[in-house]
Protein backbone atom coordinates (compact mmCIF):
# COMPACT_ATOMS: atom_id res chain seq x y z
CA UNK A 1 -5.64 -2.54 10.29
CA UNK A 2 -6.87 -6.15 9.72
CA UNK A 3 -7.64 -7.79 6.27
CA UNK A 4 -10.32 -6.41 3.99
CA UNK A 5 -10.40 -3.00 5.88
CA UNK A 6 -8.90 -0.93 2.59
CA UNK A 7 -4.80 -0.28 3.50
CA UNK A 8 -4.10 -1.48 -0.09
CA UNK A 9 -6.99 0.29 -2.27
CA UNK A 10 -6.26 3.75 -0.16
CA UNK A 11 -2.53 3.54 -1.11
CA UNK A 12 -3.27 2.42 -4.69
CA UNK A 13 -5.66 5.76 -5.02
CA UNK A 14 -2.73 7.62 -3.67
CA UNK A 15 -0.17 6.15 -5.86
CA UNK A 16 -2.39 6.89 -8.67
CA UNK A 17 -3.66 10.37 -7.90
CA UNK A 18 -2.58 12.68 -11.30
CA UNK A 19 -1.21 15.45 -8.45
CA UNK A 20 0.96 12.79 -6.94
CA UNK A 21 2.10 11.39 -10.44
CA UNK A 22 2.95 14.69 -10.68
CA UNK A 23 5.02 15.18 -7.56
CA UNK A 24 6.80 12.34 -7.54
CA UNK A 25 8.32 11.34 -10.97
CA UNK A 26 10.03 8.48 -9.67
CA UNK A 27 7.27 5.78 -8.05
CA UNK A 28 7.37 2.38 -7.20
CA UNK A 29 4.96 -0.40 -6.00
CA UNK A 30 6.15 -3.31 -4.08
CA UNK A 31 4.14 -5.50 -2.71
CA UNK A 32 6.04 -7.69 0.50
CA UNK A 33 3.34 -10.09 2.11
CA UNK A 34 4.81 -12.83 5.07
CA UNK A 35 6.70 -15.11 2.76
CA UNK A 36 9.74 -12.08 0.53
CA UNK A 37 13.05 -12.05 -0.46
CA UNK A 38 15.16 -8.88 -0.01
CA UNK A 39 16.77 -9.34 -3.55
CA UNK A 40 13.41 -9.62 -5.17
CA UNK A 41 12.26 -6.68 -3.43
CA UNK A 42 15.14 -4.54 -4.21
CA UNK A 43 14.95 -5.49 -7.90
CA UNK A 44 11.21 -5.34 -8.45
CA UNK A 45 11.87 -1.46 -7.13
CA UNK A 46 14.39 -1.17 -9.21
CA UNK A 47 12.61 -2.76 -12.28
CA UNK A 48 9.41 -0.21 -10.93
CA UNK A 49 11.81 2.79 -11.53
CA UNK A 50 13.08 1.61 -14.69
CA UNK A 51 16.48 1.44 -13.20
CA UNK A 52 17.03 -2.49 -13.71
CA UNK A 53 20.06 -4.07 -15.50
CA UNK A 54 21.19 -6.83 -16.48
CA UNK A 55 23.88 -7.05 -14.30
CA UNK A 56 21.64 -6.68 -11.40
CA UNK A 57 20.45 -9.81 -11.83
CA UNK A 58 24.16 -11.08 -10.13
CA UNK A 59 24.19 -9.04 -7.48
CA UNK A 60 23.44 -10.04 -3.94
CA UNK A 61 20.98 -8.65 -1.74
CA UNK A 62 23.39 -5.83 -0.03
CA UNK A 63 24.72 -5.00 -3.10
CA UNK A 64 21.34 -4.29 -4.65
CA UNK A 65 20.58 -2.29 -1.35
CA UNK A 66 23.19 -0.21 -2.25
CA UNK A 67 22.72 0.46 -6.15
CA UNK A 68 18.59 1.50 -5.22
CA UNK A 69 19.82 3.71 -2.26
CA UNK A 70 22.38 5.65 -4.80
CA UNK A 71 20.05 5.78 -7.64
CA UNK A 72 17.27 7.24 -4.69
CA UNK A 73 19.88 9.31 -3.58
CA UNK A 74 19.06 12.48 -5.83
CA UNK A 75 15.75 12.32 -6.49
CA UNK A 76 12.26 12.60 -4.88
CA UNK A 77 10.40 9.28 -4.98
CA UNK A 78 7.56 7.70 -3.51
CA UNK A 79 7.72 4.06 -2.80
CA UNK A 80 4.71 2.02 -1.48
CA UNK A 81 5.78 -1.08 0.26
CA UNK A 82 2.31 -3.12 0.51
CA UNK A 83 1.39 -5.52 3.12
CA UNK A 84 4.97 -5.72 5.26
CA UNK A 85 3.97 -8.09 8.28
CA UNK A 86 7.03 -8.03 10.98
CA UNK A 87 9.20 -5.25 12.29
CA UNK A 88 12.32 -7.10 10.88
CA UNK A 89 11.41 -7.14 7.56
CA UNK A 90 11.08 -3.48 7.14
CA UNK A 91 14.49 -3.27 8.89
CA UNK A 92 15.23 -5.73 6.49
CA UNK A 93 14.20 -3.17 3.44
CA UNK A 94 14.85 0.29 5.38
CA UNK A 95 18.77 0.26 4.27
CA UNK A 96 18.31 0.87 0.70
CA UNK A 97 16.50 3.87 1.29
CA UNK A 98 18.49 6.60 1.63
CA UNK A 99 18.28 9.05 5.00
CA UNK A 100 18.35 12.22 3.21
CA UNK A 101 14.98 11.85 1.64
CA UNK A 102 14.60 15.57 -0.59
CA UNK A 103 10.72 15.46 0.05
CA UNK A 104 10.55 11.76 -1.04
CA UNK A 105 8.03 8.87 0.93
CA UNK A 106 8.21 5.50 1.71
CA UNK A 107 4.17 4.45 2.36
CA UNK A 108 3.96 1.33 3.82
CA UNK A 109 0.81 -0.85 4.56
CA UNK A 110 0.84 -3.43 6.90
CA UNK A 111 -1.63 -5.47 9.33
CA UNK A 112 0.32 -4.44 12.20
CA UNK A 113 0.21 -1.48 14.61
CA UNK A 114 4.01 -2.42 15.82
CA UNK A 115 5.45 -2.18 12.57
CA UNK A 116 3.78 1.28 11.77
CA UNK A 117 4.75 2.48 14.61
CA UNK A 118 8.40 1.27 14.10
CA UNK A 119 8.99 2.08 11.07
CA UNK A 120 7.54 5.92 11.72
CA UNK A 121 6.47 6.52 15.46
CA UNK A 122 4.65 10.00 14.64
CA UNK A 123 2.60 9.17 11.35
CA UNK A 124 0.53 5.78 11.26
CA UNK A 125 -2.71 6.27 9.62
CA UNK A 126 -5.08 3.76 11.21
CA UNK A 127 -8.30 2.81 9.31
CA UNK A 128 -11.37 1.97 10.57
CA UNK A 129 -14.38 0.29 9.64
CA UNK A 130 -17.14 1.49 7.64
CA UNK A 131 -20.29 2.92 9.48
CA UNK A 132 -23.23 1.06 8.36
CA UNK A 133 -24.32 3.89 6.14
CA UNK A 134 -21.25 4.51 4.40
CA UNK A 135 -21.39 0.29 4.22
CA UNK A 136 -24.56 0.31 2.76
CA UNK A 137 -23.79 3.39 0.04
CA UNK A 138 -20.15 0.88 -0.97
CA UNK A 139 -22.88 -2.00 -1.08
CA UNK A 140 -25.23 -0.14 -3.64
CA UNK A 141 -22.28 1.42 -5.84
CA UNK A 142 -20.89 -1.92 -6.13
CA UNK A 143 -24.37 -3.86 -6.69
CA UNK A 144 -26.15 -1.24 -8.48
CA UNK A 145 -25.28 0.67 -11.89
CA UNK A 146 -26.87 3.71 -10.86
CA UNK A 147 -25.81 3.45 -7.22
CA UNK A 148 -29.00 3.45 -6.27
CA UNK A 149 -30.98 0.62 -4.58
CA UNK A 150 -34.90 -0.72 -6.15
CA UNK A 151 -36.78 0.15 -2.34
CA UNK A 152 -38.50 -3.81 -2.56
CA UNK A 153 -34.46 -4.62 -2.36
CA UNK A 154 -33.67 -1.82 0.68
CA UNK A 155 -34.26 -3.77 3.86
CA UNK A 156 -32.59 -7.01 2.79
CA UNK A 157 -29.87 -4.56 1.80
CA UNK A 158 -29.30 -3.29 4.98
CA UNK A 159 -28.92 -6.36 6.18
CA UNK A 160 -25.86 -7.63 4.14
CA UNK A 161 -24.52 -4.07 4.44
CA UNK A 162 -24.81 -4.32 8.23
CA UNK A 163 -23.46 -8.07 8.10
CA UNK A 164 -20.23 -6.84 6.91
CA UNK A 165 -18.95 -5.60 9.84
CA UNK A 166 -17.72 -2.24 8.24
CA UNK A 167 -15.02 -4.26 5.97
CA UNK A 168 -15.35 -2.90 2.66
CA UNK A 169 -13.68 -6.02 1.43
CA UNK A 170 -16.96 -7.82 2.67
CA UNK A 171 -18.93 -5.38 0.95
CA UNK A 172 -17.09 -5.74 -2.42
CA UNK A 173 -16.94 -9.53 -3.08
């Protein structure tokens, strides 16, 4: 989905969900953007999992691919790979993963409906916008301490609710 829409904040509530903490012992955030580096990636996962060495530091790219994939190997991760724009850079990153997963996930967010759909055909979650009254109930929880709006304030509340187009990002800043 495009910018502002909520790929980010719905994979940082289920990174940080206490049942998934709980699940998955070994987790890791990566965020990838347009502008990455494979070795920087691969060690800030590592770093994530509290795997990183010193030594890692030296090694190339493929190298690191292959140190995450055998430390992955036996255990059941989840890794969210945040904001990956282009089908080649996930098949940049899919080769440290390893294929056997044990009940492990990769959850990746991305602007583009070709790269979900590349890097898993059958499970893309696609968001969509806000109706205007789940716009305007964001717009008072974020304005308002109680969550709830003074009525003199209502209509001109609408409006900026409805002026959002359904982006929560809109609604937020």
């Amino acid at each position: 989905g495009m910018g502002g829409l909520g790929k980010t904040t719905l994979a940082k509530k289920v990174y940080t969900d206490p049942s998934i903490e709980y699940h998955f012992y070994n987790r890791a955030w990566i965020y990838v953007s347009q502008q990455y580096s494979r070795k920087e990636v691969f060690l800030g996962i590592l770093d994530s999992l509290g795997l990183l060495s010193e030594q890692m530091y030296r090694m190339n790219d493929d190298r690191l691919a292959e140190e995450l994939c055998g430390q992955l190997k036996s255990n059941r991760y989840l890794i969210v790979i945040d904001d990956v724009w282009t089908k080649e850079a996930w098949d940049d990153l899919k080769m440290a993963f390893p294929k056997t997963s044990y009940g492990s996930r990769i959850l990746l967010t991305t602007r583009n409906t070709e790269v979900a759909l590349h890097a898993d055909p059958e499970s893309p979650h696609h968001l969509q916008f806000l109706t205007d009254e789940k716009s305007w109930e964001l717009l008072c929880k974020k304005v308002f301490r109680k969550g709830s709006c003074p009525s003199e304030l209502e209509h001109l509340g609408w409006g900026i609710a409805r002026r959002c187009y359904g982006l929560p990002l809109a609604l937020k800043v």
